[in-house]
Protein backbone atom coordinates (compact mmCIF):
# COMPACT_ATOMS: atom_id res chain seq x y z
CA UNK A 1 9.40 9.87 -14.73
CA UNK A 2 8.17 7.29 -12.33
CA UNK A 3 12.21 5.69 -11.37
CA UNK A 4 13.47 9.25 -12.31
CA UNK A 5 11.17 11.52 -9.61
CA UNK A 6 10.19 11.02 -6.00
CA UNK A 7 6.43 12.48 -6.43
CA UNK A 8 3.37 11.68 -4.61
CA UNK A 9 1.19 11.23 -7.60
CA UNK A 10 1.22 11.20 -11.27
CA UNK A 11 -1.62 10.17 -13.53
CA UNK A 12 -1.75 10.47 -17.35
CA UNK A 13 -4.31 10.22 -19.70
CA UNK A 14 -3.38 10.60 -23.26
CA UNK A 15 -1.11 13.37 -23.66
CA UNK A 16 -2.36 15.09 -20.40
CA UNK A 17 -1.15 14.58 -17.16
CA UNK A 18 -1.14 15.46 -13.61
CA UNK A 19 2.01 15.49 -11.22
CA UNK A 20 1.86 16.46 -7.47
CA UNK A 21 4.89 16.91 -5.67
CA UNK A 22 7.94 18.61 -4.29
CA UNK A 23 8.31 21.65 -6.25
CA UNK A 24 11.80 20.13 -6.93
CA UNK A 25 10.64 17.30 -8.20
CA UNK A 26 7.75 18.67 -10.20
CA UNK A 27 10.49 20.95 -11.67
CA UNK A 28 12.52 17.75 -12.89
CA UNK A 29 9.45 16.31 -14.23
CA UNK A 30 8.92 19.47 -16.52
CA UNK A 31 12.84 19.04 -17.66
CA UNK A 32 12.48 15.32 -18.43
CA UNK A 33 9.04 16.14 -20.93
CA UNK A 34 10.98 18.95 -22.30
CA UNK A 35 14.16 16.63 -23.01
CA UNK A 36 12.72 13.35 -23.57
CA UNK A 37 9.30 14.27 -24.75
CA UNK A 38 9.81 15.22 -28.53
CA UNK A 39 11.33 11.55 -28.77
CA UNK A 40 8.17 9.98 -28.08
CA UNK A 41 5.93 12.62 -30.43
CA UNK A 42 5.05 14.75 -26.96
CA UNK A 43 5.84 18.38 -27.09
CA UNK A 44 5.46 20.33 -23.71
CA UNK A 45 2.77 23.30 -24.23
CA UNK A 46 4.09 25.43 -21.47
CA UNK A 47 1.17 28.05 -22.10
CA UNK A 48 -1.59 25.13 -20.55
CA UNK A 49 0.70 24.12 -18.12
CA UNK A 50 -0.58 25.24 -14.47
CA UNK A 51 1.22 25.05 -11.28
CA UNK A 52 -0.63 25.32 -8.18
CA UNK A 53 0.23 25.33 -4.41
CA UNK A 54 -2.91 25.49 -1.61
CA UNK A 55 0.09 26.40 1.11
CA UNK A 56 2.89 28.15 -0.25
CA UNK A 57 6.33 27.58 1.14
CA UNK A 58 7.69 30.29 -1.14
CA UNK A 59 8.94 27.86 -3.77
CA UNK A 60 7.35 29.26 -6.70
CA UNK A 61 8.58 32.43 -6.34
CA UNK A 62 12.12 30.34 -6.42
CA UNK A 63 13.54 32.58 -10.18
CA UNK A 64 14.77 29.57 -12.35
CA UNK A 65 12.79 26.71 -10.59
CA UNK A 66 9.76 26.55 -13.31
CA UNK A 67 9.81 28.77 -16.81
CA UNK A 68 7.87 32.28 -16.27
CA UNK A 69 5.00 31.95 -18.93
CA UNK A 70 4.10 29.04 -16.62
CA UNK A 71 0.44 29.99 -15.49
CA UNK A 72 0.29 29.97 -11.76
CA UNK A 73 -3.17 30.27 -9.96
CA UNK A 74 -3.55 31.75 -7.02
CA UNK A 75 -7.10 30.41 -5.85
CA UNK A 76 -7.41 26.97 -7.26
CA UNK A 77 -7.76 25.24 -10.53
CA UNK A 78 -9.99 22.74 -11.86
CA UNK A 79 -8.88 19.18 -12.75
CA UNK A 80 -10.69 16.73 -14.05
CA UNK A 81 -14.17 18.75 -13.23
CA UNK A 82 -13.31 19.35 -9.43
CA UNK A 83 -12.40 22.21 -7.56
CA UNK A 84 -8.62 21.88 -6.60
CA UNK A 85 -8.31 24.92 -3.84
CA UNK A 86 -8.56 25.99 0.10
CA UNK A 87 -10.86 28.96 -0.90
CA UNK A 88 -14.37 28.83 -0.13
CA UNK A 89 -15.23 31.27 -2.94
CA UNK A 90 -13.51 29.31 -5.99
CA UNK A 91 -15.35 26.23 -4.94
CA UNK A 92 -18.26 27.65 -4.97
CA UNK A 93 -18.29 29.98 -8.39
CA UNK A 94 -16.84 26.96 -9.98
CA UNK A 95 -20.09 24.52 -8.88
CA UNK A 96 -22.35 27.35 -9.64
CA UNK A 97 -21.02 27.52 -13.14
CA UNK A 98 -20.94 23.70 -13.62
CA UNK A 99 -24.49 23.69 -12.27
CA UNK A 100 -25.56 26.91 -14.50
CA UNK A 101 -24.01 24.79 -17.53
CA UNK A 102 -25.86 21.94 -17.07
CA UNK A 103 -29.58 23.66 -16.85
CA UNK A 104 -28.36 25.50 -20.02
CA UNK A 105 -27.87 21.83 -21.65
CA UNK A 106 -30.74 20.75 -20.05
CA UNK A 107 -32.73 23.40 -21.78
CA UNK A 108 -31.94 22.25 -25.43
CA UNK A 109 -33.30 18.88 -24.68
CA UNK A 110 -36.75 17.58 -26.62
């Protein structure tokens, strides 16, 4: 993927991994798991896989670019425990559930 793709980050831990992008070039990232993946005892779970884009330039609406059970968020997503989004509202219900979480945890302890 790295000599293959032009992207402007991928990270990988395990058998998860995040790609940011093109929307070309995340598209040929998705081919070469799909291709070369099985090979190496990987096997692309399109149902997990999210795409997200804070400004869209129409590109994912592109028919053929990414497969359509691809999930595609409209407000944000979270990786990695953080907010990924431009909208004030996400953010915030997603640190008010982390927060709610951890009193609940909090709560069980001696």
């Amino acid at each position: 993927i790295k000599d293959s793709c032009k992207l402007l980050l991928h990270a990988w831990y395990l058998d998860d991994g995040t790609v940011i992008g093109d929307s070309e070039e995340v598209a040929r990232v998705l081919d070469i798991i799909k291709v070369s993946g099985p090979g190496l005892g990987l096997e692309l779970n399109i149902k997990k896989t999210k795409i997200f884009w804070p400004s869209c330039n129409g590109m994912k609406l592109h028919k053929g670019l990414f497969p359509v059970d691809i999930r595609r968020p409209s407000s944000g997503l979270k990786l990695l425990g953080g907010a990924i989004s431009r909208d004030a509202d996400f953010i915030s219900g997603l640190a008010i559930r982390t927060a709610a979480n951890v009193v609940d945890l909090m709560g069980l302890l001696p």
